[in-house]
PDB file of N, CA and C in Angstrom:
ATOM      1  N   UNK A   1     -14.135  -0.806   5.171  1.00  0.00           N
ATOM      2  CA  UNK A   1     -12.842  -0.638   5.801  1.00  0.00           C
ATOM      3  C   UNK A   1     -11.751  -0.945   4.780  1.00  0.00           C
ATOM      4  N   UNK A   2     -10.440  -0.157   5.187  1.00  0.00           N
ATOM      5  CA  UNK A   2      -9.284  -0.696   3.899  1.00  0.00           C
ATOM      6  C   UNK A   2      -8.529  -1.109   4.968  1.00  0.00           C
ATOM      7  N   UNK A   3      -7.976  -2.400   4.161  1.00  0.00           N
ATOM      8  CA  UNK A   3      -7.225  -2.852   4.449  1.00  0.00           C
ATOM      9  C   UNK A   3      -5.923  -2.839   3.927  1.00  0.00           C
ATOM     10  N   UNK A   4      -4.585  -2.805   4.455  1.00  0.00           N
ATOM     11  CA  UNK A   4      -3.141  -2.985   3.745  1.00  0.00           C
ATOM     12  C   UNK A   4      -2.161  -3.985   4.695  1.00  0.00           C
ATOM     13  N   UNK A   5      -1.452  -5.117   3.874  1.00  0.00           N
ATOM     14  CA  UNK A   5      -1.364  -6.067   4.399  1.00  0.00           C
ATOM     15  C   UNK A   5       0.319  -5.877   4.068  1.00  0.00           C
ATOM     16  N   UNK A   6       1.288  -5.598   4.824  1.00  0.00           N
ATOM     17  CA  UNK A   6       2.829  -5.536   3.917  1.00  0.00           C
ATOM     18  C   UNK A   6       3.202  -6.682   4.347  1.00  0.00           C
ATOM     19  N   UNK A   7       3.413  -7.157   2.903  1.00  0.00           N
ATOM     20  CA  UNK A   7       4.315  -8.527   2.929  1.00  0.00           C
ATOM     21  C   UNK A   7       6.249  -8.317   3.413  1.00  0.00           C
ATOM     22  N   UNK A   8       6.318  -9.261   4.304  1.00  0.00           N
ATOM     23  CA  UNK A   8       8.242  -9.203   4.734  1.00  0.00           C
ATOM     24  C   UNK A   8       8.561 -10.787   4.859  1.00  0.00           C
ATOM     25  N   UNK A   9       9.939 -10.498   4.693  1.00  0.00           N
ATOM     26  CA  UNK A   9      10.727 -11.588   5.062  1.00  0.00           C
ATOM     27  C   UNK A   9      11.942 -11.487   5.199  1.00  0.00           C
ATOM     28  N   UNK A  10      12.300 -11.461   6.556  1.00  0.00           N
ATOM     29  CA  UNK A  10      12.927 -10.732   7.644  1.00  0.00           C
ATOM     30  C   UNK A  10      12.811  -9.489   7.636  1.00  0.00           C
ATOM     31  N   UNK A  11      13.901  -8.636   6.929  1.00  0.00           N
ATOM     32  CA  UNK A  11      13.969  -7.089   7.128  1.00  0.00           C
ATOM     33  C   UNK A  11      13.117  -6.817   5.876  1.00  0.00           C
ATOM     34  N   UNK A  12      13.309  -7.415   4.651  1.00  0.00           N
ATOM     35  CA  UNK A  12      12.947  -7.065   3.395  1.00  0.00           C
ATOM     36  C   UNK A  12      11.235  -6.945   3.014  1.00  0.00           C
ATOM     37  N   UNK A  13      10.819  -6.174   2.458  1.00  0.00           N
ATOM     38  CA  UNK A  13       9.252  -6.013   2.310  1.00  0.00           C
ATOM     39  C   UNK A  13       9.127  -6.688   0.735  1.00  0.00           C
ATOM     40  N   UNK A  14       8.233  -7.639   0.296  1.00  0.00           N
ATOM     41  CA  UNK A  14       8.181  -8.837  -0.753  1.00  0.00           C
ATOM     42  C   UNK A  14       7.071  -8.081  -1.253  1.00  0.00           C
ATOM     43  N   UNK A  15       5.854  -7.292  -1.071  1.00  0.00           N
ATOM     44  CA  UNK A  15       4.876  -6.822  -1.280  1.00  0.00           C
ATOM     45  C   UNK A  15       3.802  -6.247  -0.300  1.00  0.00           C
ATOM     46  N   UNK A  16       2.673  -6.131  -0.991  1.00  0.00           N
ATOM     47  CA  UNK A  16       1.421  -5.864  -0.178  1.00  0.00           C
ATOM     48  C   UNK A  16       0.398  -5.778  -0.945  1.00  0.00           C
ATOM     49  N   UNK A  17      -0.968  -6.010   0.018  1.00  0.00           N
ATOM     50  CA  UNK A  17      -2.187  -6.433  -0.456  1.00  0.00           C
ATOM     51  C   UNK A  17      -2.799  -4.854   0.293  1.00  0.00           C
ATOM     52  N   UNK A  18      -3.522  -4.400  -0.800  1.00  0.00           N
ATOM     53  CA  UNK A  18      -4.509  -3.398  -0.129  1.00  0.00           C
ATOM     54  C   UNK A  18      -5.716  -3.631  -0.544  1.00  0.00           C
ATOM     55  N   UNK A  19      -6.772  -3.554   0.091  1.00  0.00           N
ATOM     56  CA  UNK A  19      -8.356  -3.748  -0.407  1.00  0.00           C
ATOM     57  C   UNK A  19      -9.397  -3.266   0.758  1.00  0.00           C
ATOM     58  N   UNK A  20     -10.272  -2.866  -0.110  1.00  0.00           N
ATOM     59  CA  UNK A  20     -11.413  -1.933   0.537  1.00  0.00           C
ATOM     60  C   UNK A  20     -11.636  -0.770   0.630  1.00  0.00           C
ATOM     61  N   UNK A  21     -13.075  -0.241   0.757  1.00  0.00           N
ATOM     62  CA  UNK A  21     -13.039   0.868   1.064  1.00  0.00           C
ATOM     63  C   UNK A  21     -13.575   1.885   2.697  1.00  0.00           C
ATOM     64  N   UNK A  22     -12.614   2.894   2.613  1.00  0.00           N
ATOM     65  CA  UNK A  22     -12.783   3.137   4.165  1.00  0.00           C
ATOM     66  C   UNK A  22     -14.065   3.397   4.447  1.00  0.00           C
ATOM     67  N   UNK A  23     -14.929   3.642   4.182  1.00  0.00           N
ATOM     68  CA  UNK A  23     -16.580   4.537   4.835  1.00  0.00           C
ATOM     69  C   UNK A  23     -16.290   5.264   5.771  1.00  0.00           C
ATOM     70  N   UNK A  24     -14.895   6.233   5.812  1.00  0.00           N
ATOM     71  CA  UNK A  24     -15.304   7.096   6.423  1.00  0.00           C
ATOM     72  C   UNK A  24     -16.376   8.350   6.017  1.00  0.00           C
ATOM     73  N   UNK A  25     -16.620   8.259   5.128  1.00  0.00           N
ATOM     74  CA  UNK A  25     -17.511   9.578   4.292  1.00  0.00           C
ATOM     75  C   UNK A  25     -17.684   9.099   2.924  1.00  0.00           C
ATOM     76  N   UNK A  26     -18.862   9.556   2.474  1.00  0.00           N
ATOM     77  CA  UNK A  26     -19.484   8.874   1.153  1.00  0.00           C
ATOM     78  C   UNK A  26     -18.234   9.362  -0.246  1.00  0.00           C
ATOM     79  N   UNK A  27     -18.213   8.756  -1.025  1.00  0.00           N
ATOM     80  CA  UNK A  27     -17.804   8.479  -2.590  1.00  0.00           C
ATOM     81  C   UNK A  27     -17.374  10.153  -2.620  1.00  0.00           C
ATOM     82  N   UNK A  28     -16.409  10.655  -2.812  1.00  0.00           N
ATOM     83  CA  UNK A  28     -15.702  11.537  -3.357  1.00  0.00           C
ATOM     84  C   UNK A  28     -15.732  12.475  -2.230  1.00  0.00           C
ATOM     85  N   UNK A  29     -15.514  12.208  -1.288  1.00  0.00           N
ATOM     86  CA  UNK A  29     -15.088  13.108  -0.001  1.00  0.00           C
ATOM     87  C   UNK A  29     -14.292  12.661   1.021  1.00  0.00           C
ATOM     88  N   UNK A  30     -14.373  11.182   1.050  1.00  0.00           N
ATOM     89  CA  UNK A  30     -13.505  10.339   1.998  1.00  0.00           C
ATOM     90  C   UNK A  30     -12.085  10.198   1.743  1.00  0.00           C
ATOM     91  N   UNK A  31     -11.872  11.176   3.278  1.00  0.00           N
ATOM     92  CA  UNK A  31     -10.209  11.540   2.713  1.00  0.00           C
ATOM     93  C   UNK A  31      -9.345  10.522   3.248  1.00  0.00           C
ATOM     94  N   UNK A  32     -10.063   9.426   4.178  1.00  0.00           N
ATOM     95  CA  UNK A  32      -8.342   8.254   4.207  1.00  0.00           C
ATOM     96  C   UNK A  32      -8.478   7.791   2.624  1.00  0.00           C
ATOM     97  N   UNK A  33      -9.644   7.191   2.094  1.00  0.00           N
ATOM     98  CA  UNK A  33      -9.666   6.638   1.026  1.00  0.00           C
ATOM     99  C   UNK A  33      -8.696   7.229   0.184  1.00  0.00           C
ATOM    100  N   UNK A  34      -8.882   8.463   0.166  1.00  0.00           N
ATOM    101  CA  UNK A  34      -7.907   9.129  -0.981  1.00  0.00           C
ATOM    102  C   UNK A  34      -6.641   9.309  -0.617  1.00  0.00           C
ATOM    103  N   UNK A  35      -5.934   9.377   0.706  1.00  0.00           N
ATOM    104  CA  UNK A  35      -4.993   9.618   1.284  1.00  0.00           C
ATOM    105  C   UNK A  35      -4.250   8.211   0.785  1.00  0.00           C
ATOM    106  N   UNK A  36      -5.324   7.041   1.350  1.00  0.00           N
ATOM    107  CA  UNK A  36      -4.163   5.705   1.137  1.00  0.00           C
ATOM    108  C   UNK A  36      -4.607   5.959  -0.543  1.00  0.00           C
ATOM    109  N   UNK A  37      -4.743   5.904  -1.166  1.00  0.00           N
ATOM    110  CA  UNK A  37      -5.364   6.164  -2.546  1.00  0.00           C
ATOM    111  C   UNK A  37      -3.981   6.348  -3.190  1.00  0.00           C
ATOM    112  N   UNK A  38      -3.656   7.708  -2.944  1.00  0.00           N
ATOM    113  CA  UNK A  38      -2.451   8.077  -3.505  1.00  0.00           C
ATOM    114  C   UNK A  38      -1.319   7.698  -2.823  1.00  0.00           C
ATOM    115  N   UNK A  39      -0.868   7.323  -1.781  1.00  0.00           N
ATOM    116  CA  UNK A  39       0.210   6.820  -1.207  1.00  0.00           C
ATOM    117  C   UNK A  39       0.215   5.954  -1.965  1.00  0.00           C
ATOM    118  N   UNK A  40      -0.288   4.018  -2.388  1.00  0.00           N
ATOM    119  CA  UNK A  40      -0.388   3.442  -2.669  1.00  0.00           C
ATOM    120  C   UNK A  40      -0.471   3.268  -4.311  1.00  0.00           C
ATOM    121  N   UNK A  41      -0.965   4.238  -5.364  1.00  0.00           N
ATOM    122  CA  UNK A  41      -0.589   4.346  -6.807  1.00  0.00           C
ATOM    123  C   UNK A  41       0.740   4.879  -6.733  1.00  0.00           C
ATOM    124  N   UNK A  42       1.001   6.202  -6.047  1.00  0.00           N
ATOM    125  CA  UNK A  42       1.878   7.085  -6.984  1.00  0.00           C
ATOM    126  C   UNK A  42       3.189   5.645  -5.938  1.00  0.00           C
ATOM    127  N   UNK A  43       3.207   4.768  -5.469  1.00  0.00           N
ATOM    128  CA  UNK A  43       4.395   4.323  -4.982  1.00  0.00           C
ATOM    129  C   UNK A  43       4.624   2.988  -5.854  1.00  0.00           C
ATOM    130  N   UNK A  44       3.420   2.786  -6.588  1.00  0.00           N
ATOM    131  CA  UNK A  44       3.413   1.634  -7.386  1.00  0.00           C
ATOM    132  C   UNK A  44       4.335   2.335  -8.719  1.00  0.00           C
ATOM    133  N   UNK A  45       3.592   3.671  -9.130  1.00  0.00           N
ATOM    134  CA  UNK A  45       4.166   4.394 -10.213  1.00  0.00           C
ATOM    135  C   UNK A  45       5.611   4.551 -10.278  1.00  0.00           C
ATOM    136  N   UNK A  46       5.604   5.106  -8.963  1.00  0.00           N
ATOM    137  CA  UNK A  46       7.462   5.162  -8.936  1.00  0.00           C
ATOM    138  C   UNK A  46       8.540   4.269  -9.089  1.00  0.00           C
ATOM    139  N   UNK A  47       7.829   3.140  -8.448  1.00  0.00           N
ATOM    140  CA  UNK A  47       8.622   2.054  -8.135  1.00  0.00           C
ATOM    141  C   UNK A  47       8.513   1.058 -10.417  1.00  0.00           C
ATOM    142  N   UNK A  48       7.732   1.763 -10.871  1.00  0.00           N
ATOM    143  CA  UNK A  48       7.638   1.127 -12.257  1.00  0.00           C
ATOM    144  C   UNK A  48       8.527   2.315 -12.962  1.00  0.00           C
ATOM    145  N   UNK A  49       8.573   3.309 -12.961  1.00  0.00           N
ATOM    146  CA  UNK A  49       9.048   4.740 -13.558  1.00  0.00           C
ATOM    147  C   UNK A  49      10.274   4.623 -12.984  1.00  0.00           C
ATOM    148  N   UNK A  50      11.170   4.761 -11.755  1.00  0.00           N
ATOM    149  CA  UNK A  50      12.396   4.862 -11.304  1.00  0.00           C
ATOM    150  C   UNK A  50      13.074   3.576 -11.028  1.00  0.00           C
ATOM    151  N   UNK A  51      12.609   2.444 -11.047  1.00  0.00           N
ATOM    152  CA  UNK A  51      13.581   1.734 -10.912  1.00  0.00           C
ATOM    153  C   UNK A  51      13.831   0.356 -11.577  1.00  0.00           C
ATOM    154  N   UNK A  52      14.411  -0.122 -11.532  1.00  0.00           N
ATOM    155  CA  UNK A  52      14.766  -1.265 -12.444  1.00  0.00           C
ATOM    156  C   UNK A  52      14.000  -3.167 -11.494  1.00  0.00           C
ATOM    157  N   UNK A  53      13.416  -2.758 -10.618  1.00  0.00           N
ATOM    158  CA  UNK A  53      12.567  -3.693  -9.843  1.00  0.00           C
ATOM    159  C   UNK A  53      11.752  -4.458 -10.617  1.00  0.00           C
ATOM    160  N   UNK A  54      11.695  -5.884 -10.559  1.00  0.00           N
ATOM    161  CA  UNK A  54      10.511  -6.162 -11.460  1.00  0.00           C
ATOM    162  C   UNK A  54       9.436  -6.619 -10.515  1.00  0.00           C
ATOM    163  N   UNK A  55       8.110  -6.804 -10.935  1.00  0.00           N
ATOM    164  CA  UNK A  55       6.946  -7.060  -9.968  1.00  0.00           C
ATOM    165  C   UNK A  55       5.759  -7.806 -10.775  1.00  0.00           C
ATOM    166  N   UNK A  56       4.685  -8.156 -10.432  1.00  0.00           N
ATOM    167  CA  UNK A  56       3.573  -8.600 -10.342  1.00  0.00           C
ATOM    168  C   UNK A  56       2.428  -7.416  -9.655  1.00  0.00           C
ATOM    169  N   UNK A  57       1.693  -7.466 -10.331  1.00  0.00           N
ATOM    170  CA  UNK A  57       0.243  -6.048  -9.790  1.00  0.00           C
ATOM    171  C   UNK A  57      -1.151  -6.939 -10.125  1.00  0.00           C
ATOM    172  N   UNK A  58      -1.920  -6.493  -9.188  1.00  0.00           N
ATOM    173  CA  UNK A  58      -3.228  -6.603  -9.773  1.00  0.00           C
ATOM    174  C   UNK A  58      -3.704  -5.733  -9.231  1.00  0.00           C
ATOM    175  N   UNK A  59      -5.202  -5.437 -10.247  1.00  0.00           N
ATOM    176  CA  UNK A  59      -6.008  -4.424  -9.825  1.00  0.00           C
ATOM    177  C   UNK A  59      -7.689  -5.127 -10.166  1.00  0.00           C
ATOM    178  N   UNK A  60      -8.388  -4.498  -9.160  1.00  0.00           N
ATOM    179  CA  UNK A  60     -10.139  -4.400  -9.276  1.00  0.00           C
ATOM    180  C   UNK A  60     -10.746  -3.268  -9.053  1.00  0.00           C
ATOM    181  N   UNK A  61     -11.143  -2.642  -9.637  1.00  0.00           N
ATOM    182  CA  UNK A  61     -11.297  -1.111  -9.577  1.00  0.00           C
ATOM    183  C   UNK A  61     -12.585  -0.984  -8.156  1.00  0.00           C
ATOM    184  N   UNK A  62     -13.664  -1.884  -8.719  1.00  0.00           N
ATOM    185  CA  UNK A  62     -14.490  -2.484  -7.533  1.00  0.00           C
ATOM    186  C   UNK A  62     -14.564  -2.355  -6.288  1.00  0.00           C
ATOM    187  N   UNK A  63     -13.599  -3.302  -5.873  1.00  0.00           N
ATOM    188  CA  UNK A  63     -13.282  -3.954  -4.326  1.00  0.00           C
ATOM    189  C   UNK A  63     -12.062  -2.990  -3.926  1.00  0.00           C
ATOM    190  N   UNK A  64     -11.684  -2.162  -4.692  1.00  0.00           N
ATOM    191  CA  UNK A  64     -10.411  -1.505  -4.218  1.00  0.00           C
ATOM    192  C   UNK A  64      -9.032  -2.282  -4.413  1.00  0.00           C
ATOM    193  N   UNK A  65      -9.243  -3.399  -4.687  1.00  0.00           N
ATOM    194  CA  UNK A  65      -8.007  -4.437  -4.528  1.00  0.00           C
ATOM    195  C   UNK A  65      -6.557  -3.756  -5.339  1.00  0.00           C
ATOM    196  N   UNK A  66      -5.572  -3.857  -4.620  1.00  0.00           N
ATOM    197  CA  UNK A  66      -4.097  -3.787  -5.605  1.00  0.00           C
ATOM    198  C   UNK A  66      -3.174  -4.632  -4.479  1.00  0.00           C
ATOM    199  N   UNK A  67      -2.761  -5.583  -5.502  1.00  0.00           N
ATOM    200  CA  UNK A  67      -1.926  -6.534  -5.101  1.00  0.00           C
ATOM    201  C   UNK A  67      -0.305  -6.814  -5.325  1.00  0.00           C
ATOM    202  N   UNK A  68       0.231  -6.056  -4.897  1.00  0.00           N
ATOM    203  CA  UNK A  68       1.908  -5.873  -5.558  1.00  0.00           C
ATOM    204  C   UNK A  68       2.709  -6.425  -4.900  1.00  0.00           C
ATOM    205  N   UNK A  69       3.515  -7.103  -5.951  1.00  0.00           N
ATOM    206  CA  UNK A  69       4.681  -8.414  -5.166  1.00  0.00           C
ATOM    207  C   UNK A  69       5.613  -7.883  -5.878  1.00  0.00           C
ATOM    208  N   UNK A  70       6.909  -7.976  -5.352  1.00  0.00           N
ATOM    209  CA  UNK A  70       8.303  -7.984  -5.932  1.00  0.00           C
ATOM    210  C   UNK A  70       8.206  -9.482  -6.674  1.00  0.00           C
ATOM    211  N   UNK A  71       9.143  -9.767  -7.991  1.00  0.00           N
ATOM    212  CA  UNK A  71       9.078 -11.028  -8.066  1.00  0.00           C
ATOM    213  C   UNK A  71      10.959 -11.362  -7.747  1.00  0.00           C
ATOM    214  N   UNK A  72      11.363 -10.674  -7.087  1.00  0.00           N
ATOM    215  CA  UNK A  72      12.590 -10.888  -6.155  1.00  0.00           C
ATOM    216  C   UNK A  72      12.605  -9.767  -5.760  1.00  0.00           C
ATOM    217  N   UNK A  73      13.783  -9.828  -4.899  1.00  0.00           N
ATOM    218  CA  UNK A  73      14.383  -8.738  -4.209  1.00  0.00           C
ATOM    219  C   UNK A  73      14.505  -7.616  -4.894  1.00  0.00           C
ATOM    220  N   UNK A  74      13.466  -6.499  -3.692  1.00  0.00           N
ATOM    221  CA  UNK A  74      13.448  -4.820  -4.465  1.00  0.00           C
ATOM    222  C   UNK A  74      14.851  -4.645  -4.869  1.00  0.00           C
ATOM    223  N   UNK A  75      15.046  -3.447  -5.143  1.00  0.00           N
ATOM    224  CA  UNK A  75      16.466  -2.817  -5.171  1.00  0.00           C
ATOM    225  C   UNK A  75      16.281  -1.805  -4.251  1.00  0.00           C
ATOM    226  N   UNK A  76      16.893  -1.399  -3.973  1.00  0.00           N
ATOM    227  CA  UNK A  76      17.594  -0.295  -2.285  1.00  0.00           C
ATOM    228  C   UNK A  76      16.463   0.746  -2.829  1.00  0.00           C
ATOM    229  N   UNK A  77      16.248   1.604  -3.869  1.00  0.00           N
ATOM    230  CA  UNK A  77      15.248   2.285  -4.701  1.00  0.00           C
ATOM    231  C   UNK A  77      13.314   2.264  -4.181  1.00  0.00           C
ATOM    232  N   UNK A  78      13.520   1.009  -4.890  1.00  0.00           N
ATOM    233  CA  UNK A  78      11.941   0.056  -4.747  1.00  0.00           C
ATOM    234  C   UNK A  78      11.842   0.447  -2.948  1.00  0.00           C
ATOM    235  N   UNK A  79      12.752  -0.548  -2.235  1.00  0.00           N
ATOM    236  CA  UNK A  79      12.426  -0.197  -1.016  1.00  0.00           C
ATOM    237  C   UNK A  79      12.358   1.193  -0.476  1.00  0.00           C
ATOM    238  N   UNK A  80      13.151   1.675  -0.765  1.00  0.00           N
ATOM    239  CA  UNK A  80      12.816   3.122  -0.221  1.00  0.00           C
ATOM    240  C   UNK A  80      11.591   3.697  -0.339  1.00  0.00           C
ATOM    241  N   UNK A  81      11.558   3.704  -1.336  1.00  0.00           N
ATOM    242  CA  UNK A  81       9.694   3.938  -2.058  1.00  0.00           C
ATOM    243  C   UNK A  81       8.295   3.066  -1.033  1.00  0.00           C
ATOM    244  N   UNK A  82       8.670   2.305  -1.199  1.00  0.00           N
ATOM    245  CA  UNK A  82       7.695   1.129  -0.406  1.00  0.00           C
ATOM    246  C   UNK A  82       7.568   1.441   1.220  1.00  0.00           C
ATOM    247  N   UNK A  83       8.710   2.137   1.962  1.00  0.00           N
ATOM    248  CA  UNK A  83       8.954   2.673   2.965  1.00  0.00           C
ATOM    249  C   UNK A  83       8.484   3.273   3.393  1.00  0.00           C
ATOM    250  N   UNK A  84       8.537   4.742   2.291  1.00  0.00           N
ATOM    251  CA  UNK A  84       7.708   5.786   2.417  1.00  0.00           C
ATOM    252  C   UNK A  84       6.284   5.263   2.506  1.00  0.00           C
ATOM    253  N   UNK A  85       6.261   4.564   1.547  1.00  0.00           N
ATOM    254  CA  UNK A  85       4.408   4.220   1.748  1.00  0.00           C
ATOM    255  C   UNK A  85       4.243   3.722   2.614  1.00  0.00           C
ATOM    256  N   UNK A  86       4.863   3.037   3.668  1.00  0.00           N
ATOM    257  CA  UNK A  86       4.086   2.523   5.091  1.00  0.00           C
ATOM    258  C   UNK A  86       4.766   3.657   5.952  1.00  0.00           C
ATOM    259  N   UNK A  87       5.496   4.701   5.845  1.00  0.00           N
ATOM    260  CA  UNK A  87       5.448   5.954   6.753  1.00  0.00           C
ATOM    261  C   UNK A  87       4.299   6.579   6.874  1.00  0.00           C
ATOM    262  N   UNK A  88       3.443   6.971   5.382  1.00  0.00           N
ATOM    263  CA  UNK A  88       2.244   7.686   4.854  1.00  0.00           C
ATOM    264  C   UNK A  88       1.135   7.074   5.726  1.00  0.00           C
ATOM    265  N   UNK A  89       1.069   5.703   5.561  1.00  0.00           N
ATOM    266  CA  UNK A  89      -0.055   4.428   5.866  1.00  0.00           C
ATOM    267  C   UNK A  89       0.022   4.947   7.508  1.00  0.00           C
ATOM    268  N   UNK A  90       1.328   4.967   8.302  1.00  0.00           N
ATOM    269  CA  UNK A  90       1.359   4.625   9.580  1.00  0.00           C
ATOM    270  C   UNK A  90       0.613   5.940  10.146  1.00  0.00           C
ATOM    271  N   UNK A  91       1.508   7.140   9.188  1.00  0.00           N
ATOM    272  CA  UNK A  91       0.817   8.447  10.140  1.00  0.00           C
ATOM    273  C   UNK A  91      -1.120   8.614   9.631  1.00  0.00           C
ATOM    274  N   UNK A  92      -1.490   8.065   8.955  1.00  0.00           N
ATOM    275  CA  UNK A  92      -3.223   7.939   8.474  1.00  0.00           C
ATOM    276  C   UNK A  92      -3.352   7.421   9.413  1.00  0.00           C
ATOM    277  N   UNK A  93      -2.936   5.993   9.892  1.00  0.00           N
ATOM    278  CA  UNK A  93      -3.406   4.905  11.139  1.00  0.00           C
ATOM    279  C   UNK A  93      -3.202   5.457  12.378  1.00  0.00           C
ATOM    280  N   UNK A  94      -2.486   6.051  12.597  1.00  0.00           N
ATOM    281  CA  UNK A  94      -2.319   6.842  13.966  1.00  0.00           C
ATOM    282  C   UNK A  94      -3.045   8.033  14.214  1.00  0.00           C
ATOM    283  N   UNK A  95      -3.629   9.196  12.889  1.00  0.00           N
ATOM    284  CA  UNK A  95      -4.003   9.988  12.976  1.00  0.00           C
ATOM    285  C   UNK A  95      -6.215   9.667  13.333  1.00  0.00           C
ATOM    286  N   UNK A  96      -6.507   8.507  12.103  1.00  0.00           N
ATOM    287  CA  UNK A  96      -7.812   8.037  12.573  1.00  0.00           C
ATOM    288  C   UNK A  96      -7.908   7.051  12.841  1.00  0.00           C
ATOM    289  N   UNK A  97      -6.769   6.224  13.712  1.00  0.00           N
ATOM    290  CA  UNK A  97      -7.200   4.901  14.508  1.00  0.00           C
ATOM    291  C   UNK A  97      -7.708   3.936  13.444  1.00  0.00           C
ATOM    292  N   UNK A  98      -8.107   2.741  14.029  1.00  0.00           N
ATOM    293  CA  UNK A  98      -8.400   1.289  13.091  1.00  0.00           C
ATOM    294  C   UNK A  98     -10.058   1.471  12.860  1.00  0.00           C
ATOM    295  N   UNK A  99     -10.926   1.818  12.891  1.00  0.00           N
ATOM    296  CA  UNK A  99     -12.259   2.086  12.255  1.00  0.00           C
ATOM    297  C   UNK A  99     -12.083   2.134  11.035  1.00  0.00           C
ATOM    298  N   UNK A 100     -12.004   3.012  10.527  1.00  0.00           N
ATOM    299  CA  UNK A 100     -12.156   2.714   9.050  1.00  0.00           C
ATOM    300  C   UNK A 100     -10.364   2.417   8.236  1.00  0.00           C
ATOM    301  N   UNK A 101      -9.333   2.258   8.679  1.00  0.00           N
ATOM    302  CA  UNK A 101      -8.320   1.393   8.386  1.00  0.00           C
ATOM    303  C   UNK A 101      -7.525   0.851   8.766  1.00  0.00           C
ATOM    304  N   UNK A 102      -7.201  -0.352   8.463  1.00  0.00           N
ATOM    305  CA  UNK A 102      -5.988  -1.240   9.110  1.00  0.00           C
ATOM    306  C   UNK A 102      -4.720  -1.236   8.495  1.00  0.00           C
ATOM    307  N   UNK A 103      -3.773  -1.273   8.969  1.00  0.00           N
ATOM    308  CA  UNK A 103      -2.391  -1.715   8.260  1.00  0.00           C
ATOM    309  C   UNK A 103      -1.321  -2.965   9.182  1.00  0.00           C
ATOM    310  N   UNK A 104      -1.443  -3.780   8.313  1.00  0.00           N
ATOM    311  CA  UNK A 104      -1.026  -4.898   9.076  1.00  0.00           C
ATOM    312  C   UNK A 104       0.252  -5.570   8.303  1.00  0.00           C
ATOM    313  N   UNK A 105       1.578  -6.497   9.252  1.00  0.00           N
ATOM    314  CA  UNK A 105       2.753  -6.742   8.664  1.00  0.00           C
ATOM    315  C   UNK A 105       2.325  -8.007   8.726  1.00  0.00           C
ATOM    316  N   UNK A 106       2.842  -9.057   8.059  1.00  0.00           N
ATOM    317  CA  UNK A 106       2.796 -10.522   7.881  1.00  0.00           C
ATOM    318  C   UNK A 106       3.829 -10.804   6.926  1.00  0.00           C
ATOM    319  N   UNK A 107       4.487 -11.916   8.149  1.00  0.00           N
ATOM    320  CA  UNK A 107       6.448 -12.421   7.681  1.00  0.00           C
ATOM    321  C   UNK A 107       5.888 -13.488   6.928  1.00  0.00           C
ATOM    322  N   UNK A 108       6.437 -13.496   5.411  1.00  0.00           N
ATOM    323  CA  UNK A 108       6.243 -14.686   4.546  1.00  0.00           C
ATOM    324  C   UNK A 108       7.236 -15.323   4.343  1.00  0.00           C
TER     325      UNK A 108
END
């Protein structure tokens, strides 16, 4: 199962934790995997390529893990970006339900 965890505090999104993999379908066919896959790089990419945001990342190629924190407040940019990626996340979660993924908010 994948998990994505968006970090907030109040309105503002501080980061998020994603890890796992969905089993909906074996190694190179499983399309949430790849769906959150690319929501989740190309928003890391953008947010390093377009804007002046600074952050913290980790990665495990493994476990699926990517761990991205603002290390302050996005800029209006960053968030927008980060937005989109829990628009992407929400319509996957609504389209195949919580079986093979979760997306969950937690106020830090």
């Amino acid at each position: 199962m994948t998990t994505i965890t968006i970090f907030q505090n109040q309105n503002d999104v501080t980061g998020f934790h994603c890890m796992g993999h969905s089993g909906y379908a074996k190694a190179g066919e499983d399309i949430i995997c790849a769906a959150v896959s690319v929501l989740v790089i190309n928003t890391v990419n953008a947010i390093e390529k377009f804007t002046s945001s600074v952050f913290s990342l980790e990665t495990e190629e493994e476990s699926a893990l990517i761990d991205f924190r603002f290390k302050q407040k996005a800029d209006h940019d960053a968030e927008l970006l980060v937005n989109t990626m829990i628009l992407g996340l929400q319509g996957i979660q609504n389209t195949y339900g919580n079986e093979h993924f979760i997306l969950d908010f937690k106020e830090v």
